[in-house]
PDB file of N, CA and C in Angstrom:
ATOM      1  N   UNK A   1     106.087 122.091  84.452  1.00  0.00           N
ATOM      2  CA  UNK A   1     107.018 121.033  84.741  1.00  0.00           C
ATOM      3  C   UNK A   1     108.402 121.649  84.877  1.00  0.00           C
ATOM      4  N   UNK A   2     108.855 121.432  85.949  1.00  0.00           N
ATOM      5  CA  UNK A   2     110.563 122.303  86.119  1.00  0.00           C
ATOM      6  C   UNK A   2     111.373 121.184  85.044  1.00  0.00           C
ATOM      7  N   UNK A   3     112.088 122.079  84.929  1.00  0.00           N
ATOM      8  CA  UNK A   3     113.616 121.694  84.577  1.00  0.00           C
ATOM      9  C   UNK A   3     114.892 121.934  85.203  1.00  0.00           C
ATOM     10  N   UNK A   4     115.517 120.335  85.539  1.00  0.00           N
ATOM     11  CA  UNK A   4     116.419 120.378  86.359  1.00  0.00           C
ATOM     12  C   UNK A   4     117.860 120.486  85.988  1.00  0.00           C
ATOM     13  N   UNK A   5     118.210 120.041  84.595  1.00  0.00           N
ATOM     14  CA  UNK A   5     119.144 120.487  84.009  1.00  0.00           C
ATOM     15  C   UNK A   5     119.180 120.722  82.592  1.00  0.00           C
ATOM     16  N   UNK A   6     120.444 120.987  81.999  1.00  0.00           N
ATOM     17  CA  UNK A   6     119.795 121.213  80.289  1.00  0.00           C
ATOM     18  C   UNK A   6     121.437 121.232  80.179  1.00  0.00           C
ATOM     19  N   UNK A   7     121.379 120.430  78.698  1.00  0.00           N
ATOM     20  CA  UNK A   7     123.219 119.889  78.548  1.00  0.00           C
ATOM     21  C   UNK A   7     122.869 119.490  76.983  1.00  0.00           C
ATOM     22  N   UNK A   8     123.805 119.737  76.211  1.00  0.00           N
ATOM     23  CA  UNK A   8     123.907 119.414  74.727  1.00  0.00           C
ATOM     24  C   UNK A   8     122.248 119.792  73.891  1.00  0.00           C
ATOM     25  N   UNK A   9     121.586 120.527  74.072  1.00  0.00           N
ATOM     26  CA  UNK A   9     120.334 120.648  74.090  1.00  0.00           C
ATOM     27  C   UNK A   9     119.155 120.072  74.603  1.00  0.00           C
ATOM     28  N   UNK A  10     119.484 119.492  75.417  1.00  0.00           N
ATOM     29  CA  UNK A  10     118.907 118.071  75.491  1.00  0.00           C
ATOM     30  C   UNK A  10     118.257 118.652  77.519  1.00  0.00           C
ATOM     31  N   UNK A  11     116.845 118.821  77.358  1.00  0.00           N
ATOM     32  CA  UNK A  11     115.898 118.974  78.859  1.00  0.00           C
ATOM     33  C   UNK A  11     115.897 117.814  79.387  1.00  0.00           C
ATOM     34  N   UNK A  12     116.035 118.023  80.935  1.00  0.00           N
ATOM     35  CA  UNK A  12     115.650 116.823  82.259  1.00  0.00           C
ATOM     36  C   UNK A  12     114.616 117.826  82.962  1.00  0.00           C
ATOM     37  N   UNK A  13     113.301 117.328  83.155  1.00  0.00           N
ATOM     38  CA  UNK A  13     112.377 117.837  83.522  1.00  0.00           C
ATOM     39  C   UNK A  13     111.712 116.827  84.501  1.00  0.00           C
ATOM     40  N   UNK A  14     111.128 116.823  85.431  1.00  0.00           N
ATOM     41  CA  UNK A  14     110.557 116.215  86.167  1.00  0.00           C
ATOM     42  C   UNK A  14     108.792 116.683  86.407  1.00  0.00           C
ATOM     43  N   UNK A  15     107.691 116.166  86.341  1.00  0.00           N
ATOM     44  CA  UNK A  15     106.613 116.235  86.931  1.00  0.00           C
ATOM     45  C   UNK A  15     106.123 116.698  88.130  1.00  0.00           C
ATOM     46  N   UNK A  16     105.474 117.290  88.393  1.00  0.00           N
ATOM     47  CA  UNK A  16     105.261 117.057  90.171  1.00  0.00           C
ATOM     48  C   UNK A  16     103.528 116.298  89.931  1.00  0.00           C
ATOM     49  N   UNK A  17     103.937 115.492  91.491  1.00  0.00           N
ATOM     50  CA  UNK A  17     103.006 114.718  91.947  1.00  0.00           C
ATOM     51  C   UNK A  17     102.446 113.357  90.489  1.00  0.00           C
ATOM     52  N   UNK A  18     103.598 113.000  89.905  1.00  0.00           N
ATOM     53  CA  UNK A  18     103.865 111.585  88.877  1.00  0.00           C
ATOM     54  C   UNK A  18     103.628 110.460  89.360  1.00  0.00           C
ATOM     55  N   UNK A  19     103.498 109.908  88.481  1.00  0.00           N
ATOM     56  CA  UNK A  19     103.503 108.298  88.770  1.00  0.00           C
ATOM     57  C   UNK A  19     104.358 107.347  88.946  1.00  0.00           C
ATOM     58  N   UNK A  20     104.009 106.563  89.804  1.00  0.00           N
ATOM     59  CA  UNK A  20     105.192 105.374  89.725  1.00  0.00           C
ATOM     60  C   UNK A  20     106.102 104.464  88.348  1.00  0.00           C
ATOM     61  N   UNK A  21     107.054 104.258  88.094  1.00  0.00           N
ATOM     62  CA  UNK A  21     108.214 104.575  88.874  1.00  0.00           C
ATOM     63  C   UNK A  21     108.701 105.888  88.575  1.00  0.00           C
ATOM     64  N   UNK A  22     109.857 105.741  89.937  1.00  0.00           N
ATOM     65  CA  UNK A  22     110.349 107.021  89.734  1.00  0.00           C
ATOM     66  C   UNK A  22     111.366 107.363  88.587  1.00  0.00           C
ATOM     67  N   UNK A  23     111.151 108.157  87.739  1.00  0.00           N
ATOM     68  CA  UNK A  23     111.620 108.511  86.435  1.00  0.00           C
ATOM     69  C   UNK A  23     111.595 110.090  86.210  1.00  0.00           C
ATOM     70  N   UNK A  24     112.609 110.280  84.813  1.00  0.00           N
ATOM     71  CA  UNK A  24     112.513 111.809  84.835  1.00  0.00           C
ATOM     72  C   UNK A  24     112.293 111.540  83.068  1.00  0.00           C
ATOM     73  N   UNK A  25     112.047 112.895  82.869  1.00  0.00           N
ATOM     74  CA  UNK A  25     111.346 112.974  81.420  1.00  0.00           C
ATOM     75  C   UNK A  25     112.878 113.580  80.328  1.00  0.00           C
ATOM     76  N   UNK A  26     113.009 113.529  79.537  1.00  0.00           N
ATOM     77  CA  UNK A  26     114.469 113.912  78.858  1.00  0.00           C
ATOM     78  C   UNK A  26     113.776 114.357  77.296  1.00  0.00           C
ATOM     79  N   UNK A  27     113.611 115.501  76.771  1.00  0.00           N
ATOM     80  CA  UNK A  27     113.787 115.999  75.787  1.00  0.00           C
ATOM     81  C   UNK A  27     114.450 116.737  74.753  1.00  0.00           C
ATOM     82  N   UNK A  28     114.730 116.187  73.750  1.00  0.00           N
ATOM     83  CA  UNK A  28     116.091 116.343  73.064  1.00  0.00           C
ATOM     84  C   UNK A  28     115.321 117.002  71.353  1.00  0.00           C
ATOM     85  N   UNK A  29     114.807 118.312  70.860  1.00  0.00           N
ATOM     86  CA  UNK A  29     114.327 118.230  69.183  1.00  0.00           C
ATOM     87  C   UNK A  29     112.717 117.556  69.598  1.00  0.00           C
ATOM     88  N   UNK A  30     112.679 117.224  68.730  1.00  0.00           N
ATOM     89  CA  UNK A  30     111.514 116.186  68.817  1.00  0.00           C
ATOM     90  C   UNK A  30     110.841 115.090  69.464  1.00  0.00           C
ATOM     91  N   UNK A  31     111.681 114.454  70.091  1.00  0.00           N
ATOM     92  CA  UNK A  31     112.618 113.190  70.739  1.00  0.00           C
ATOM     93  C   UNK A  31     111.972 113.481  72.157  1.00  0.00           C
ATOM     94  N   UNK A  32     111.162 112.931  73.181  1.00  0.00           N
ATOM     95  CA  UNK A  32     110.923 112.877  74.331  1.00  0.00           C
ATOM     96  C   UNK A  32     111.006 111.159  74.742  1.00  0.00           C
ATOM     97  N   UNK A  33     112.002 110.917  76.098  1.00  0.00           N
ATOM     98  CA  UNK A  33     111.998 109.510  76.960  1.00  0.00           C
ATOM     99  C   UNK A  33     111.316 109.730  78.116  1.00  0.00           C
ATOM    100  N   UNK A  34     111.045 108.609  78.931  1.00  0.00           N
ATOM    101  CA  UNK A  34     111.107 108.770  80.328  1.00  0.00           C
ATOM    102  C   UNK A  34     111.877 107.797  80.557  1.00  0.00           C
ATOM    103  N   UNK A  35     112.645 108.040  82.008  1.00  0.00           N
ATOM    104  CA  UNK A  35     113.799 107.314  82.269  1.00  0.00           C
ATOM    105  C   UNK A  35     113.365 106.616  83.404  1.00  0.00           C
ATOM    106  N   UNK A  36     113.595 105.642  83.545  1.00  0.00           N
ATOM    107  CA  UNK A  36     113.575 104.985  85.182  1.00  0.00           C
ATOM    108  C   UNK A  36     114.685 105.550  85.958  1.00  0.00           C
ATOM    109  N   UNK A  37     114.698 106.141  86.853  1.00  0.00           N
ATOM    110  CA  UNK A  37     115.377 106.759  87.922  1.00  0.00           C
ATOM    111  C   UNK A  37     116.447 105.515  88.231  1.00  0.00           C
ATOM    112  N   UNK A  38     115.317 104.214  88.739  1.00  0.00           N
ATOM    113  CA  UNK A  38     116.586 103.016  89.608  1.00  0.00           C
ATOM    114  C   UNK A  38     117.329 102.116  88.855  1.00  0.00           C
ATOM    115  N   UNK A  39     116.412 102.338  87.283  1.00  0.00           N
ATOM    116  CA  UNK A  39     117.451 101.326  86.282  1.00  0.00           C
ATOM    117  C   UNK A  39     117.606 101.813  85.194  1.00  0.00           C
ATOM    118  N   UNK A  40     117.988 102.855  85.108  1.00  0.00           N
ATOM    119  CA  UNK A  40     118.147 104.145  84.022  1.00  0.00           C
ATOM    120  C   UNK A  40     117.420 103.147  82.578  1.00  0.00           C
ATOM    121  N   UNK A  41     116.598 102.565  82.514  1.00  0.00           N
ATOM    122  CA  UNK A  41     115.984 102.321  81.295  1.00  0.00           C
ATOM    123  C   UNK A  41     115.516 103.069  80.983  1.00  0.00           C
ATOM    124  N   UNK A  42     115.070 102.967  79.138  1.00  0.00           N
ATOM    125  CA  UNK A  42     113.661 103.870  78.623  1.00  0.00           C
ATOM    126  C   UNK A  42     111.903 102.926  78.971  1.00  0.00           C
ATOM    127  N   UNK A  43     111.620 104.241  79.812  1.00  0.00           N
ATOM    128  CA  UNK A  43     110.126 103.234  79.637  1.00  0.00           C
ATOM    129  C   UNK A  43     108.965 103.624  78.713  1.00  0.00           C
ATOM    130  N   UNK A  44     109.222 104.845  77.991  1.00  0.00           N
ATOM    131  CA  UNK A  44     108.705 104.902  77.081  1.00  0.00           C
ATOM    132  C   UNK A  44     109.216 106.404  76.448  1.00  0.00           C
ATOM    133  N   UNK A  45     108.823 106.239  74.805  1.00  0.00           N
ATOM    134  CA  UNK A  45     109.277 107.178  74.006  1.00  0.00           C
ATOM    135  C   UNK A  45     110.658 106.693  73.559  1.00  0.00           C
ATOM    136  N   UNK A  46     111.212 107.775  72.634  1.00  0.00           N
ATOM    137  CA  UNK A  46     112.193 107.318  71.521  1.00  0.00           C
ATOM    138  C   UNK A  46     113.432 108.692  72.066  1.00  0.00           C
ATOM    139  N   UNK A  47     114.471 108.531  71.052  1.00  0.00           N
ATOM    140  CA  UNK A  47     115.716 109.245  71.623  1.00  0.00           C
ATOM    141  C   UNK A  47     116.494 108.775  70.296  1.00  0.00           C
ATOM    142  N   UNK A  48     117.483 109.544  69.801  1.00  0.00           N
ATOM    143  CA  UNK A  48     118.710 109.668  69.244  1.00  0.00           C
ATOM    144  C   UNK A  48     119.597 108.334  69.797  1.00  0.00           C
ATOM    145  N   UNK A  49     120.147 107.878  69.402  1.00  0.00           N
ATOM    146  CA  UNK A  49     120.843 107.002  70.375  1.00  0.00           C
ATOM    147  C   UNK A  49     122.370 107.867  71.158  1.00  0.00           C
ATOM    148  N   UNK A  50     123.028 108.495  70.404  1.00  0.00           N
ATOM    149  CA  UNK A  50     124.174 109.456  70.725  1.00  0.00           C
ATOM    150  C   UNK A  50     123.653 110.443  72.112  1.00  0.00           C
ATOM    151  N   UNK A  51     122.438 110.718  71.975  1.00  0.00           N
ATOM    152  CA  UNK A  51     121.428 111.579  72.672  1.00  0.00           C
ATOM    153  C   UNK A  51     121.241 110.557  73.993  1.00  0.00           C
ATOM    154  N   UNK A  52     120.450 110.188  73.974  1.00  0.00           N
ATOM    155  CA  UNK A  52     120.480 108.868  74.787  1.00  0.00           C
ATOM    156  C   UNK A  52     121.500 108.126  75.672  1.00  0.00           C
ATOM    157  N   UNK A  53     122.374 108.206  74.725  1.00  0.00           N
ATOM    158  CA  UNK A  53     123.896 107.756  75.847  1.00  0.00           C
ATOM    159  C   UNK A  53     124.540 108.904  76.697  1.00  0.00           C
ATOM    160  N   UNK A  54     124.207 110.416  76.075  1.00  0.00           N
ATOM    161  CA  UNK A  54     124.413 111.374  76.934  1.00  0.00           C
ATOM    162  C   UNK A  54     123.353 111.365  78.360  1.00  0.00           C
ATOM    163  N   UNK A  55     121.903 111.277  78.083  1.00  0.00           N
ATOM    164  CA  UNK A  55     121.236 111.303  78.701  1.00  0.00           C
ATOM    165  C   UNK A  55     121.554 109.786  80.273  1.00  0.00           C
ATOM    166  N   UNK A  56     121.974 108.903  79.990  1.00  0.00           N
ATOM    167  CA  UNK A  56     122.190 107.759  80.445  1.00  0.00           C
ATOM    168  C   UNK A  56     123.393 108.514  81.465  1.00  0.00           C
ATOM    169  N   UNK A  57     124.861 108.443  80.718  1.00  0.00           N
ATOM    170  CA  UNK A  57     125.451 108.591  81.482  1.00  0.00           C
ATOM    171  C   UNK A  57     125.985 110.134  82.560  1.00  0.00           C
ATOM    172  N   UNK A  58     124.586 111.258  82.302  1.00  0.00           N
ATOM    173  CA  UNK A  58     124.339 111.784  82.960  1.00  0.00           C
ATOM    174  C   UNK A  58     123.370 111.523  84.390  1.00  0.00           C
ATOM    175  N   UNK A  59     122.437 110.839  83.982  1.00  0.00           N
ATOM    176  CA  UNK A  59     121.508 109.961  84.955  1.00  0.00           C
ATOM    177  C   UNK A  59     122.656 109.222  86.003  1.00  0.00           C
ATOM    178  N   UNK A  60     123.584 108.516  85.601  1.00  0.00           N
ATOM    179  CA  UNK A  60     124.223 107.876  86.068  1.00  0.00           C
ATOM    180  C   UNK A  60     125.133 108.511  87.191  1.00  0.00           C
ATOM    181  N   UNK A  61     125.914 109.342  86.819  1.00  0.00           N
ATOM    182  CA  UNK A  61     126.381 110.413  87.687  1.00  0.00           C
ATOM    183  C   UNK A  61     125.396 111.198  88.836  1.00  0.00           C
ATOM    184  N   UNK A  62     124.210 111.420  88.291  1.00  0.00           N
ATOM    185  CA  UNK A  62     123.148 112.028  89.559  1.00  0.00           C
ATOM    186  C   UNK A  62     122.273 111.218  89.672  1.00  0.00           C
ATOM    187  N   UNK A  63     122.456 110.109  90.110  1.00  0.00           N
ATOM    188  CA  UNK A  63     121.311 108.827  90.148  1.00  0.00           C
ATOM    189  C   UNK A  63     120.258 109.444  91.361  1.00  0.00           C
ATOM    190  N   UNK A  64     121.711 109.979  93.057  1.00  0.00           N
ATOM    191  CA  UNK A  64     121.058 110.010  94.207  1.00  0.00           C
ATOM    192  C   UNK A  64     119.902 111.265  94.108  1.00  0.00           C
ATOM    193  N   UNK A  65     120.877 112.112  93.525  1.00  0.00           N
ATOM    194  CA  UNK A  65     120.259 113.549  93.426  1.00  0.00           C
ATOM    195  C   UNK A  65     118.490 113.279  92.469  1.00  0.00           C
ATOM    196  N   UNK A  66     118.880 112.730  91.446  1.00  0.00           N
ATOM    197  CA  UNK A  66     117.578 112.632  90.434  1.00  0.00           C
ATOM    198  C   UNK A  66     116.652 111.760  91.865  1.00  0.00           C
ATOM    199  N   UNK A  67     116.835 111.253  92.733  1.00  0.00           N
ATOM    200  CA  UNK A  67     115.889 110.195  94.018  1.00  0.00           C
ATOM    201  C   UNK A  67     115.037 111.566  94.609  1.00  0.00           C
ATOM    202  N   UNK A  68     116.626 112.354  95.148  1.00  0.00           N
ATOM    203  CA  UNK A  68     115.942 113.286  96.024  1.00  0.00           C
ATOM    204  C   UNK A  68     114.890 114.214  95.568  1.00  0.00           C
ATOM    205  N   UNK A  69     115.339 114.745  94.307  1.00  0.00           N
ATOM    206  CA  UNK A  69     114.513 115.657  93.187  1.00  0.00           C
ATOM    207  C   UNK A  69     112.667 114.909  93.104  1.00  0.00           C
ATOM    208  N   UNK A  70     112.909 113.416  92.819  1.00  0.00           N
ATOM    209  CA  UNK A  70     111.743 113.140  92.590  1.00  0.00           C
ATOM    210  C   UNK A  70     110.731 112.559  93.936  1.00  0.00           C
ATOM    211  N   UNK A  71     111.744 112.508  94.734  1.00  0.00           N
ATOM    212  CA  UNK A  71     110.884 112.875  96.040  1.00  0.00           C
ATOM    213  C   UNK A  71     109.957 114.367  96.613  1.00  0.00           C
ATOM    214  N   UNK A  72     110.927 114.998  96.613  1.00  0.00           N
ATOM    215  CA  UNK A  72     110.522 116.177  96.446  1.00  0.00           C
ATOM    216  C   UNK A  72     109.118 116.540  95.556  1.00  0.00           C
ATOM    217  N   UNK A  73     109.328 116.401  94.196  1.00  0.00           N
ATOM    218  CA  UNK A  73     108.144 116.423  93.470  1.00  0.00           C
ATOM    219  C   UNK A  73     106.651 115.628  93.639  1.00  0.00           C
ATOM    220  N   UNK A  74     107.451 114.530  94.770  1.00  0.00           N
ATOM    221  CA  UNK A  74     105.511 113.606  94.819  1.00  0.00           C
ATOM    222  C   UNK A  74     104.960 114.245  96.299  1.00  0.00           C
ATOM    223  N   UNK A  75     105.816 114.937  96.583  1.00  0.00           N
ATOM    224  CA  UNK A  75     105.283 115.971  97.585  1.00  0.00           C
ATOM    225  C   UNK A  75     104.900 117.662  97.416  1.00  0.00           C
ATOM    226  N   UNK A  76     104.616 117.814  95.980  1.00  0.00           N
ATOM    227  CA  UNK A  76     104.461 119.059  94.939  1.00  0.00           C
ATOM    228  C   UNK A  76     105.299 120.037  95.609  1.00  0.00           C
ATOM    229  N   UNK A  77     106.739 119.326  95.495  1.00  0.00           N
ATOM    230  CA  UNK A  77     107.700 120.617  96.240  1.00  0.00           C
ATOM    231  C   UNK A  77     108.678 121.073  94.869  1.00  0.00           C
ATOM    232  N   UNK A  78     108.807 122.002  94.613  1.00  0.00           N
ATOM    233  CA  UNK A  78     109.961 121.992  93.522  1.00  0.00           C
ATOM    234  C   UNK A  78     112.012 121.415  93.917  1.00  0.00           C
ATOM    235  N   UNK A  79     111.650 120.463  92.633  1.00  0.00           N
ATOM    236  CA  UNK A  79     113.149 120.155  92.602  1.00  0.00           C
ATOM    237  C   UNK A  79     114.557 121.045  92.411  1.00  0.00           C
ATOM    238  N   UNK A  80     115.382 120.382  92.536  1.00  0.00           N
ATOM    239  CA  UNK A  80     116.807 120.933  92.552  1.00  0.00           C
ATOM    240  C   UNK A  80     117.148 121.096  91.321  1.00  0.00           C
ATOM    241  N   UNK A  81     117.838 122.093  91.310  1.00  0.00           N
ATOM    242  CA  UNK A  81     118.502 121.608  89.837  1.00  0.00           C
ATOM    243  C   UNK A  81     119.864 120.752  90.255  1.00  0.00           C
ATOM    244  N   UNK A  82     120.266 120.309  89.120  1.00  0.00           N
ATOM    245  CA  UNK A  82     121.381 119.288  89.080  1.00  0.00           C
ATOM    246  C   UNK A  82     122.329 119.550  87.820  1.00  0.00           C
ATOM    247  N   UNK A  83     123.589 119.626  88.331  1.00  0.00           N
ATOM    248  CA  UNK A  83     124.727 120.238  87.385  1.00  0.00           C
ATOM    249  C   UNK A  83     124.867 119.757  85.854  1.00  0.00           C
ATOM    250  N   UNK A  84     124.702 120.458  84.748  1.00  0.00           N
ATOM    251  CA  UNK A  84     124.992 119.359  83.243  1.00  0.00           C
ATOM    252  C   UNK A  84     125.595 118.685  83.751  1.00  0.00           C
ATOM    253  N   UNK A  85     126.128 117.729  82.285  1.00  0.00           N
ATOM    254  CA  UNK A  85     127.293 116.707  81.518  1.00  0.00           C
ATOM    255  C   UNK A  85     128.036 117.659  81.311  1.00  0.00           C
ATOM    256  N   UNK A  86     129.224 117.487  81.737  1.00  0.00           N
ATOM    257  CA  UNK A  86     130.660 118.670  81.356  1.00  0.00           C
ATOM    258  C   UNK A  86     131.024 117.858  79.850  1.00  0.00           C
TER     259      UNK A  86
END
């Protein structure tokens, strides 16, 4: 599973060839989410909440990029990486 960025310890990893919806996976310690790509929710798994709001308003900033990335992947192509949270 690549990893597309890595910021406060905290992995964005994506799948190739995943399931609907489009989401990316975020692991932080112990702590694994998956994110909805189009409505940055958690759709499953747990998170820090401090962790979590990093993770959010990083999503938020690369909403388009995290689209293109997971396009890419349902076509078993490897993704981009995408810049941390400064």
């Amino acid at each position: 599973m690549p990893t597309i960025s890595i910021f406060y310890g905290i992995l964005i990893q994506m799948y190739w060839q995943e399931h609907a919806p489009p989401h990316f996976h975020a692991l932080y310690a112990e702590y694994e989410v998956l994110i909805s790509i189009e409505t940055l929710e958690v759709l499953q798994g747990n998170m820090p909440r401090r962790a979590l709001a990093l993770i959010v308003e990083w999503a938020e900033k690369h909403q388009a990029e995290l689209l293109e990335d997971w396009n890419l992947c349902t076509q078993n192509q490897s993704p981009n990486k995408i810049q941390p949270l400064d």
